[in-house]
C-alpha atoms as a PDB file:
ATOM      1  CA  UNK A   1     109.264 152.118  65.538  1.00  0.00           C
ATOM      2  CA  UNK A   2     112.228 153.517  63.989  1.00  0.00           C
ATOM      3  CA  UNK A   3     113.271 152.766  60.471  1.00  0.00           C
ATOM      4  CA  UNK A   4     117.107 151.461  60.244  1.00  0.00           C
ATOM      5  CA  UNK A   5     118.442 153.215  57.424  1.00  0.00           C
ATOM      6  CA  UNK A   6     121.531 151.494  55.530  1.00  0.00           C
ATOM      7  CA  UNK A   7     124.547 153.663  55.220  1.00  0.00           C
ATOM      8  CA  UNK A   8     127.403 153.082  53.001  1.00  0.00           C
ATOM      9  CA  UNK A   9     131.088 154.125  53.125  1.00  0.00           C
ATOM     10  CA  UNK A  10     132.895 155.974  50.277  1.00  0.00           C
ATOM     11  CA  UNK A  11     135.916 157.511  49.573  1.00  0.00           C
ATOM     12  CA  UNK A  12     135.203 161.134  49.535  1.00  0.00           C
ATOM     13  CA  UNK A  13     136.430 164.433  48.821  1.00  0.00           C
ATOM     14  CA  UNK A  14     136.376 167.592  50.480  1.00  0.00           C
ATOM     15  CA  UNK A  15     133.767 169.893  50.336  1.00  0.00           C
ATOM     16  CA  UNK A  16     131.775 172.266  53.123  1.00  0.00           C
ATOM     17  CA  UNK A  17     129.937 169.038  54.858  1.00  0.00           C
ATOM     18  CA  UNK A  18     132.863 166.719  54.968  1.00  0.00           C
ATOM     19  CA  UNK A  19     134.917 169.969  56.137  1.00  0.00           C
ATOM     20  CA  UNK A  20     132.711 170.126  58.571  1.00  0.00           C
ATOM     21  CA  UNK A  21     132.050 167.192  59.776  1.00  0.00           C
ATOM     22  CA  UNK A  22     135.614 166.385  60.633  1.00  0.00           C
ATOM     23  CA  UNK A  23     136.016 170.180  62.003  1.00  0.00           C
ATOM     24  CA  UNK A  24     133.884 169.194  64.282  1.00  0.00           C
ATOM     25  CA  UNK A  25     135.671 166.391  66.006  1.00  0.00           C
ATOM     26  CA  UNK A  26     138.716 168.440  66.670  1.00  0.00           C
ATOM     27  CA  UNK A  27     140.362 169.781  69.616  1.00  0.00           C
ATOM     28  CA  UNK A  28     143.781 170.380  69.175  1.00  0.00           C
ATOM     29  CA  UNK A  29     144.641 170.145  65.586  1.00  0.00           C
ATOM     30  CA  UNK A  30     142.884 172.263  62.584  1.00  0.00           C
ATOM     31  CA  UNK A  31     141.192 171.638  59.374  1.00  0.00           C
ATOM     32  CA  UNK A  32     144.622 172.768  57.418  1.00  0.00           C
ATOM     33  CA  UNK A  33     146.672 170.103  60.002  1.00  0.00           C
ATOM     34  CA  UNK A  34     143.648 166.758  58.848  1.00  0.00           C
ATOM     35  CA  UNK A  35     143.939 168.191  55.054  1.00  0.00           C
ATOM     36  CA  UNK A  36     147.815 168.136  55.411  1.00  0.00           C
ATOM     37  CA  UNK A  37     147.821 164.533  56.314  1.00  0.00           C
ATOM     38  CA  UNK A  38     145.121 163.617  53.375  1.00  0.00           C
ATOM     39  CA  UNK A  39     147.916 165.272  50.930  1.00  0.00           C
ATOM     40  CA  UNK A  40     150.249 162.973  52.419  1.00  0.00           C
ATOM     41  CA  UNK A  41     148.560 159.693  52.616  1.00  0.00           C
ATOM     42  CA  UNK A  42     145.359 159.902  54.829  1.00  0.00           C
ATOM     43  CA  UNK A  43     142.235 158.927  53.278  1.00  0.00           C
ATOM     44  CA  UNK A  44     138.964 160.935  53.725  1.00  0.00           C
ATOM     45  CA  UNK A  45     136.147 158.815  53.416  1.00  0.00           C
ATOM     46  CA  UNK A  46     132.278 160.073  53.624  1.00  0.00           C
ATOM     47  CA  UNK A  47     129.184 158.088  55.186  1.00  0.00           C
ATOM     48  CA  UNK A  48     126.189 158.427  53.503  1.00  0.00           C
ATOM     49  CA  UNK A  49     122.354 157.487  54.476  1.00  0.00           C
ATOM     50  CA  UNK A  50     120.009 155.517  52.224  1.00  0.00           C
ATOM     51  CA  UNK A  51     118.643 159.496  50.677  1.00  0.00           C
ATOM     52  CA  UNK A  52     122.092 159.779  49.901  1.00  0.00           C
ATOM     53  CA  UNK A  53     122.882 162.248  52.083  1.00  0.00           C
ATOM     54  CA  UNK A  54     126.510 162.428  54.101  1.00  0.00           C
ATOM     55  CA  UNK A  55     125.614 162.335  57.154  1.00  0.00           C
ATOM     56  CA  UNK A  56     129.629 161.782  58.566  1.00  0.00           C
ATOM     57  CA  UNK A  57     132.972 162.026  57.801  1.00  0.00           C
ATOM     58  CA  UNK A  58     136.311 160.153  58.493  1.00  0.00           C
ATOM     59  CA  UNK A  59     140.042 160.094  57.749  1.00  0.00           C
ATOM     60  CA  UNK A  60     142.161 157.250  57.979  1.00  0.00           C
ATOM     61  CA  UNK A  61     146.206 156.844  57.669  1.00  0.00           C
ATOM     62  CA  UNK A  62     148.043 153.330  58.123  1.00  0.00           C
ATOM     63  CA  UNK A  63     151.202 154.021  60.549  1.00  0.00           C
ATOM     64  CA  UNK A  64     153.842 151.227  59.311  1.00  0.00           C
ATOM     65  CA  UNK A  65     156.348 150.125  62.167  1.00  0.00           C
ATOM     66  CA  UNK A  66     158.941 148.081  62.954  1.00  0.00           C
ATOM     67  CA  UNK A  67     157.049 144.848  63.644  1.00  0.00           C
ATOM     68  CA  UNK A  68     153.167 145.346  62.248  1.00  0.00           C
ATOM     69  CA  UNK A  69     151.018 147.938  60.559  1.00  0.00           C
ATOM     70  CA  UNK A  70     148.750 150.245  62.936  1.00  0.00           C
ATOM     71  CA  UNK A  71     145.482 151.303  61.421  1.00  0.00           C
ATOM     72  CA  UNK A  72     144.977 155.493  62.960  1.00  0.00           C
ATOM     73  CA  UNK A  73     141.529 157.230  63.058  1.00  0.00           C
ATOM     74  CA  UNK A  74     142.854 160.816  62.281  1.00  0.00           C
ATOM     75  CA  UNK A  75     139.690 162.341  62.865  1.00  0.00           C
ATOM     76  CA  UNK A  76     135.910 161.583  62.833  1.00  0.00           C
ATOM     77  CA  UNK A  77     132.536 163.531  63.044  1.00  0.00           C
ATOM     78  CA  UNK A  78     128.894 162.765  62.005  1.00  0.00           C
ATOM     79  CA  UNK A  79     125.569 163.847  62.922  1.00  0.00           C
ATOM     80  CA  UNK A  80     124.512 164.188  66.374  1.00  0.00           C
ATOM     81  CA  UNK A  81     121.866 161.216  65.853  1.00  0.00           C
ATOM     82  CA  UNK A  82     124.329 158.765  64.591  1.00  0.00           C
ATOM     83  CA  UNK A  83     126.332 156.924  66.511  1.00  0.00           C
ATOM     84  CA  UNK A  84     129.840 156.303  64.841  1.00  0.00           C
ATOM     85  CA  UNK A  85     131.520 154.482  67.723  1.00  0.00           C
ATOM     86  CA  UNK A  86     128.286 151.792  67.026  1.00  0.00           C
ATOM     87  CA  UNK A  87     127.674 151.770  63.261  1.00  0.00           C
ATOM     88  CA  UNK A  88     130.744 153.243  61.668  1.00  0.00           C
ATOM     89  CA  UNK A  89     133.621 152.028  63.818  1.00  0.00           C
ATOM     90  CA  UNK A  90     132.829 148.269  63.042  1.00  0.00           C
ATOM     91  CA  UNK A  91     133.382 149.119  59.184  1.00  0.00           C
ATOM     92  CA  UNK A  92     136.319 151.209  59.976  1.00  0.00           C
ATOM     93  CA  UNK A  93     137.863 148.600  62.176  1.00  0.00           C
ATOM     94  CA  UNK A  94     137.507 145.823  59.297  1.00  0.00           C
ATOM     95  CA  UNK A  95     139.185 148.720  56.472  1.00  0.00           C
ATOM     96  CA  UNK A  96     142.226 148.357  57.888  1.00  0.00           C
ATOM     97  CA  UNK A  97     142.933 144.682  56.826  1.00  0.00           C
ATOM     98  CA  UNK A  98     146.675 143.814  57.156  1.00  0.00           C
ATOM     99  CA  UNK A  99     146.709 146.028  60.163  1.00  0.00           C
ATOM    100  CA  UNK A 100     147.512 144.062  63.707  1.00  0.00           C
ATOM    101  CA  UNK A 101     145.773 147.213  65.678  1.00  0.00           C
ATOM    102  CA  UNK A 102     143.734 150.435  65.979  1.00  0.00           C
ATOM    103  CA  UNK A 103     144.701 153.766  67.395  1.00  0.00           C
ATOM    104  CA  UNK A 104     142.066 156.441  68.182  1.00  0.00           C
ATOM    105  CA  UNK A 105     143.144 159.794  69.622  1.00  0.00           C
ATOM    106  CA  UNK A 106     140.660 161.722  71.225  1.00  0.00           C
ATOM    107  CA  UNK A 107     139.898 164.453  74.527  1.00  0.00           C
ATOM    108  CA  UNK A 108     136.811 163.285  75.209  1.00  0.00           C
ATOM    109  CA  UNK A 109     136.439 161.817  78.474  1.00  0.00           C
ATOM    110  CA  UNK A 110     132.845 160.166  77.141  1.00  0.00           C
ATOM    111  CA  UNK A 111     134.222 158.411  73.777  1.00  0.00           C
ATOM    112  CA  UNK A 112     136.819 156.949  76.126  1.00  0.00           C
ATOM    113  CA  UNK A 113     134.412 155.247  78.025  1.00  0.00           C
ATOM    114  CA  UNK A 114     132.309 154.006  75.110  1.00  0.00           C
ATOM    115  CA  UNK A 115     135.704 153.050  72.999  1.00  0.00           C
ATOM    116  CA  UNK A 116     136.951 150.947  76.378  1.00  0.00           C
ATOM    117  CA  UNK A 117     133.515 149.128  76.159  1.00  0.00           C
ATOM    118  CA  UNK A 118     134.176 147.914  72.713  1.00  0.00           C
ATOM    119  CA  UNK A 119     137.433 146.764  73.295  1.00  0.00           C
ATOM    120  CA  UNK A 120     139.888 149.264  73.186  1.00  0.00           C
ATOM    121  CA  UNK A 121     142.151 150.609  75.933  1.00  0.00           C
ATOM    122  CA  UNK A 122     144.032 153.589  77.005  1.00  0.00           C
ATOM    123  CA  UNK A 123     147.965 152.952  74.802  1.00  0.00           C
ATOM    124  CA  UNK A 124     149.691 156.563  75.994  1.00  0.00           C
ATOM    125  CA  UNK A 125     148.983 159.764  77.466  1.00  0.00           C
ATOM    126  CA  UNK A 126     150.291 162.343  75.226  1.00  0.00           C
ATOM    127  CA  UNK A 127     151.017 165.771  76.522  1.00  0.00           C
ATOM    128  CA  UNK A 128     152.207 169.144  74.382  1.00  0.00           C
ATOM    129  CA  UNK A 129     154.034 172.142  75.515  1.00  0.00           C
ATOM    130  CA  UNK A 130     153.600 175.456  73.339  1.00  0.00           C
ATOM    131  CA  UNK A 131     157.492 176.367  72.329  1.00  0.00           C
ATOM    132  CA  UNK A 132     158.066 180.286  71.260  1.00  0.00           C
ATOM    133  CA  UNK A 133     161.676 179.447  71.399  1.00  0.00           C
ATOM    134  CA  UNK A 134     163.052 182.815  72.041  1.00  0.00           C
ATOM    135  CA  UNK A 135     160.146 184.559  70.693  1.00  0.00           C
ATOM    136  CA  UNK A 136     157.444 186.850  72.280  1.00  0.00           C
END
């Protein structure tokens, strides 16, 4: 029988396994692009196991619009045995209090399919074109 550890979530800072961690869930943007945001808002925040050890990483922004407040997952990675979209997106989800939704981006086809079994469903397609605007 497996033990259930208990995991907690802090704010964190960067460092090589947070780094990492959120390197790893990327596809289009970089590192520099998620620390970028964090400078300007975004909050990284670490999840660690009951040996204190981080064993993922998230960032989080709050997009204010017109009518309501939209809660964005800017990027997310953990260990391959953990499964965020079970145990970490629940916590995440409640985080964003005075928020009327969630927004995840993401290019993989699987975490689609587990995100649209917890409730969420596809809001946009988005699409990007490479500009060199006159250059080679």
């Amino acid at each position: 029988m497996a033990v259930r550890q208990k995991m907690r979530i802090e704010k964190a800072d960067w460092n090589p396994v947070t780094e990492a961690f959120i390197a790893s869930a990327l596809s289009t943007a970089s590192i520099e692009d998620i620390k970028l945001q964090a400078q300007n808002g975004a909050v990284l925040f670490a999840v660690i196991d009951d040996s204190e050890n981080t064993v993922a990483a998230f960032v989080l922004r709050v997009d204010t619009l017109a009518n309501f407040s939209q809660g964005v997952v800017v990027a997310a990675g953990g260990r391959a045995d953990i499964d965020l979209t079970k145990h970490v997106l629940p916590a995440i989800e409640r985080m964003f209090i005075d928020c009327k939704s969630v927004r995840i981006h993401t290019a993989r086809v699987g975490l689609i399919k587990k995100l649209a079994g917890q409730g969420y469903r596809g809001g946009e397609i988005v699409l990007e074109k490479e500009l060199n605007h006159g250059t080679q």
